[in-house]
N, C-alpha and C. Protein backbone atom coordinates (compact mmCIF):
# COMPACT_ATOMS: atom_id res chain seq x y z
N UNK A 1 15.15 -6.80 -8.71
CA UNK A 1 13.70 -6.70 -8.60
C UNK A 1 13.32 -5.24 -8.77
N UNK A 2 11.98 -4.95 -10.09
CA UNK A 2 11.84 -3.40 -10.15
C UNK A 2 11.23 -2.99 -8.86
N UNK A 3 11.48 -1.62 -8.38
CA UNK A 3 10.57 -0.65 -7.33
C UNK A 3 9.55 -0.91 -8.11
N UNK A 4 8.36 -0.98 -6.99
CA UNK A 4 6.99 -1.03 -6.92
C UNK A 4 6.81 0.31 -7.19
N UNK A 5 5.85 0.92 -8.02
CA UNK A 5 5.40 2.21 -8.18
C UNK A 5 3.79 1.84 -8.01
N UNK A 6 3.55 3.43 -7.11
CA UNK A 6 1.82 3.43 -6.59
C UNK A 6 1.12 4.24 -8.00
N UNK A 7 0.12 3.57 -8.66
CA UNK A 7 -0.46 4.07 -9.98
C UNK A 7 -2.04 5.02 -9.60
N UNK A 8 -1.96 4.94 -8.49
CA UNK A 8 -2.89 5.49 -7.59
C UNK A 8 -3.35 4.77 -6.26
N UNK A 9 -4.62 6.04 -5.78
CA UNK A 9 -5.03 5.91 -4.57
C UNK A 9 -6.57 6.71 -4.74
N UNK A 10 -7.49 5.71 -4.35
CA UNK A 10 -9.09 6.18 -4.21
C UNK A 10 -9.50 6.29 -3.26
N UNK A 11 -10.02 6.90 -2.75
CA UNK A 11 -11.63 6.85 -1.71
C UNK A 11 -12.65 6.17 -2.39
N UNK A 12 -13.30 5.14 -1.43
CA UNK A 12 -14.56 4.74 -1.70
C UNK A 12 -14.92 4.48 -0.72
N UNK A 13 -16.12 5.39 -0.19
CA UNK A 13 -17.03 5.31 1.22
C UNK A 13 -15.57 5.74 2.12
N UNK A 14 -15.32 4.87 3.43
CA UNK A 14 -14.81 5.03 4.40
C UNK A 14 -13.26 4.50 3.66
N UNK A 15 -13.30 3.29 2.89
CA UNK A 15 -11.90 2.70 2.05
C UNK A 15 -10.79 3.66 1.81
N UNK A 16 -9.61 3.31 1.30
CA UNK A 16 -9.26 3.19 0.81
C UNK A 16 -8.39 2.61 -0.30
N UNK A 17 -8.54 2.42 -1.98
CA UNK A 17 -8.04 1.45 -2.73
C UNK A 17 -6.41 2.23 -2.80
N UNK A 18 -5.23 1.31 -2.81
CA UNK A 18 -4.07 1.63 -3.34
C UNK A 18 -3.53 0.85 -4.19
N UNK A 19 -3.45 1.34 -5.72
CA UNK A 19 -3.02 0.36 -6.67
C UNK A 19 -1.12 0.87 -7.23
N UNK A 20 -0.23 -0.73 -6.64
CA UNK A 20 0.96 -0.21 -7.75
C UNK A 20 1.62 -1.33 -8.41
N UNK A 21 2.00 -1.03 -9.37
CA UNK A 21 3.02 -2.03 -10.39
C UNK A 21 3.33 -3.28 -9.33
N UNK A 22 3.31 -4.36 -10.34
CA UNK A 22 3.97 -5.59 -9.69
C UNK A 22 4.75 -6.15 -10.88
N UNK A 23 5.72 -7.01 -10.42
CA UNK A 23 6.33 -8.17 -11.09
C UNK A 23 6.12 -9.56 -10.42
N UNK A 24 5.86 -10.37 -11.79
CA UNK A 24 5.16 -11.66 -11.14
C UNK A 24 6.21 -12.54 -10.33
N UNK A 25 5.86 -13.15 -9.77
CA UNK A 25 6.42 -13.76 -8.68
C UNK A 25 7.10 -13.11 -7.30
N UNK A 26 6.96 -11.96 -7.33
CA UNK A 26 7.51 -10.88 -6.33
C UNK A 26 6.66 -10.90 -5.27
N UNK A 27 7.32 -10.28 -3.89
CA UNK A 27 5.94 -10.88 -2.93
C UNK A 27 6.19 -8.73 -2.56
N UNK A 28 5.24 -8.24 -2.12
CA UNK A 28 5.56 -6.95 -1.91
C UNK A 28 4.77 -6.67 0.07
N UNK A 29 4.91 -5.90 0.67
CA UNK A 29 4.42 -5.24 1.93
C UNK A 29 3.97 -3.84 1.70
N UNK A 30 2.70 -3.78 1.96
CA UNK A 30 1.95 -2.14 1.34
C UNK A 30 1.79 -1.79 3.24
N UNK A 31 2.37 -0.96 3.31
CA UNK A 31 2.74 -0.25 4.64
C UNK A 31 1.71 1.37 4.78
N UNK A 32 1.59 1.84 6.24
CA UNK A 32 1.03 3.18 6.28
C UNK A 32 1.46 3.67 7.29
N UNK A 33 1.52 5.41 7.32
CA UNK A 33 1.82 5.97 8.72
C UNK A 33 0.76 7.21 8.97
N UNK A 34 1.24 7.71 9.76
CA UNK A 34 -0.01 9.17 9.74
C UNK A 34 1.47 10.34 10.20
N UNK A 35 2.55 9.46 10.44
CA UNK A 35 3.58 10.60 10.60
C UNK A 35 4.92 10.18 10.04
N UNK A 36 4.93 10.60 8.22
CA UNK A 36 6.12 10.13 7.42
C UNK A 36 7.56 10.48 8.11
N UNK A 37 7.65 11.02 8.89
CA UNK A 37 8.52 11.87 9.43
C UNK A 37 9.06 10.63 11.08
N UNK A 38 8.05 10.24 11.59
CA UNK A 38 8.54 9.73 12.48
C UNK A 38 8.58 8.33 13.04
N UNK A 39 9.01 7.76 11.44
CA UNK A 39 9.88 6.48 11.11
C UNK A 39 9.13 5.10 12.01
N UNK A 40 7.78 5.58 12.45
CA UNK A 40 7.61 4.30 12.24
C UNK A 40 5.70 3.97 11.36
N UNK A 41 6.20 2.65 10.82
CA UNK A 41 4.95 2.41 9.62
C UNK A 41 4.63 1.07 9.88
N UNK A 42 3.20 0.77 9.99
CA UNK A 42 2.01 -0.11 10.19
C UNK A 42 1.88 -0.77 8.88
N UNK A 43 2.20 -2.29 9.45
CA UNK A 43 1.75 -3.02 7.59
C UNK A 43 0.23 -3.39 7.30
N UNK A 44 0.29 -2.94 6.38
CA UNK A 44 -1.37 -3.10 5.92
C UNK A 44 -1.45 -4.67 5.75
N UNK A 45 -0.71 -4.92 4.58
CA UNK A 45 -0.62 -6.35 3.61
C UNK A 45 0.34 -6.59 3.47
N UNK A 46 0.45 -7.73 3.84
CA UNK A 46 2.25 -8.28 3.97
C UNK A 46 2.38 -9.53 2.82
N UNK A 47 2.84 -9.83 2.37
CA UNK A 47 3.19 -11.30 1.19
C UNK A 47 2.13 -10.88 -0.20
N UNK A 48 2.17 -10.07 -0.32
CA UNK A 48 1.69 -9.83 -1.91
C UNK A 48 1.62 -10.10 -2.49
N UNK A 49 1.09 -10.96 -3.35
CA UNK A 49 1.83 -11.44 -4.55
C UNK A 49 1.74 -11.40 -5.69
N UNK A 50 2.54 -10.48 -6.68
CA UNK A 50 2.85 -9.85 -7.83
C UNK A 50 2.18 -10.65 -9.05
N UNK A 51 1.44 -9.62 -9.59
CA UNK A 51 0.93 -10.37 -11.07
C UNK A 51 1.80 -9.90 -12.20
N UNK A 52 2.42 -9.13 -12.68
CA UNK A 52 3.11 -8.63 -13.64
C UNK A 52 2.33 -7.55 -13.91
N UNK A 53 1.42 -7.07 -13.63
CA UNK A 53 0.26 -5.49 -13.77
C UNK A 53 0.21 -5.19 -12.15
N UNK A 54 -0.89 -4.29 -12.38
CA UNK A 54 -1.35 -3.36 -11.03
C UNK A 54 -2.07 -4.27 -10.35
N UNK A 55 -1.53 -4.09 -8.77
CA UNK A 55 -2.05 -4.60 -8.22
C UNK A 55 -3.15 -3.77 -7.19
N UNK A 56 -4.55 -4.00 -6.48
CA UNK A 56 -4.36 -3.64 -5.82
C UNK A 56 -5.06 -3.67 -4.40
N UNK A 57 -5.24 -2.87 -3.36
CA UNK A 57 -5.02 -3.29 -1.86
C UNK A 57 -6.03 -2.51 -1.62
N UNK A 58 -6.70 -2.74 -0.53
CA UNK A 58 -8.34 -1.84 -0.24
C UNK A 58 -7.74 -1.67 1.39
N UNK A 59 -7.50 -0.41 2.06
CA UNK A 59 -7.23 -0.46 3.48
C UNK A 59 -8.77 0.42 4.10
N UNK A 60 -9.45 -0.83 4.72
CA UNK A 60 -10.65 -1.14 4.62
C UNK A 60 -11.00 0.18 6.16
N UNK A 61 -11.70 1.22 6.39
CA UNK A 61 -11.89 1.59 7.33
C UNK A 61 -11.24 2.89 7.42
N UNK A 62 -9.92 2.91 6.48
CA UNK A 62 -9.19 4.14 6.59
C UNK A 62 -9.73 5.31 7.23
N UNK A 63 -10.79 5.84 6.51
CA UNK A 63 -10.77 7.38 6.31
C UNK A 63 -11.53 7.17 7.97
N UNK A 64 -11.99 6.64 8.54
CA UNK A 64 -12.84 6.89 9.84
C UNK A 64 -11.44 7.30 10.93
N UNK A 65 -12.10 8.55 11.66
CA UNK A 65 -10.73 8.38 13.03
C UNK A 65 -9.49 8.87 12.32
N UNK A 66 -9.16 9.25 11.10
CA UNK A 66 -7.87 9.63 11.00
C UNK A 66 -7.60 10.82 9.94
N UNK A 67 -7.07 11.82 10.28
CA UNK A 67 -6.74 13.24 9.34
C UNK A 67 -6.10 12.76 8.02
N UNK A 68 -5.26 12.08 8.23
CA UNK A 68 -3.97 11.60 7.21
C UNK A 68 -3.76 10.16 6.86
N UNK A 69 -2.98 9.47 5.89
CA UNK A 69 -2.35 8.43 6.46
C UNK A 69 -1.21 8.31 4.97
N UNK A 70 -0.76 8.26 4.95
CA UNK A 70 0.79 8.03 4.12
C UNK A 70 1.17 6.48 3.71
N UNK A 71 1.28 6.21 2.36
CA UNK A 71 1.15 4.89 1.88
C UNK A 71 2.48 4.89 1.52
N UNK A 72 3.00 3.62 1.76
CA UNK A 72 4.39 2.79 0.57
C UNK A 72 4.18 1.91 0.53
N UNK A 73 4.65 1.21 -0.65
CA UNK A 73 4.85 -0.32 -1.52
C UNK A 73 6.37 -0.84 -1.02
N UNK A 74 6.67 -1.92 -0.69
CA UNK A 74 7.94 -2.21 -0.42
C UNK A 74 7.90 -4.18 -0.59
N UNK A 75 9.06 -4.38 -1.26
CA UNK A 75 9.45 -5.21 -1.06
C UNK A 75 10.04 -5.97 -0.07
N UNK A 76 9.90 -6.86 0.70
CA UNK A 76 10.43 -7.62 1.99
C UNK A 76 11.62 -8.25 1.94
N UNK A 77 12.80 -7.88 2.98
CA UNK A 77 13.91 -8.39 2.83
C UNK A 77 13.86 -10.01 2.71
């Protein structure tokens, strides 16, 4: 199964959109932290499911209340 690659990341209003590569039938988990460093990460969207293009994920509220936040794409064991 290919790594998910992030093709970007927007602001809109308070949002934020995160768009990355899919393969169809793949299910993916788009995860966040505010501290990459201290191993633990909050799932945004869990069971994804891959179109063969970009997919992508709106983490609705983001920017309110928080300095940072650190995105990955991951596939689920």
């Amino acid at each position: 199964l290919a790594t998910p690659n992030l093709t970007g990341i927007q602001r809109s209003n308070q949002d934020i959109r995160i768009g990355f590569t899919s393969m169809p039938l793949a299910l993916y988990r788009v995860q966040w932290t505010t501290n990459p460093a201290g191993g633990f990460w909050n799932t945004l969207s869990n069971n994804v499911a891959g179109t063969g293009g970009i997919v992508q994920i709106t983490d609705a509220g983001a920017i309110a209340g928080h300095s940072a936040r650190y995105y990955r794409v991951r596939t689920p064991p």
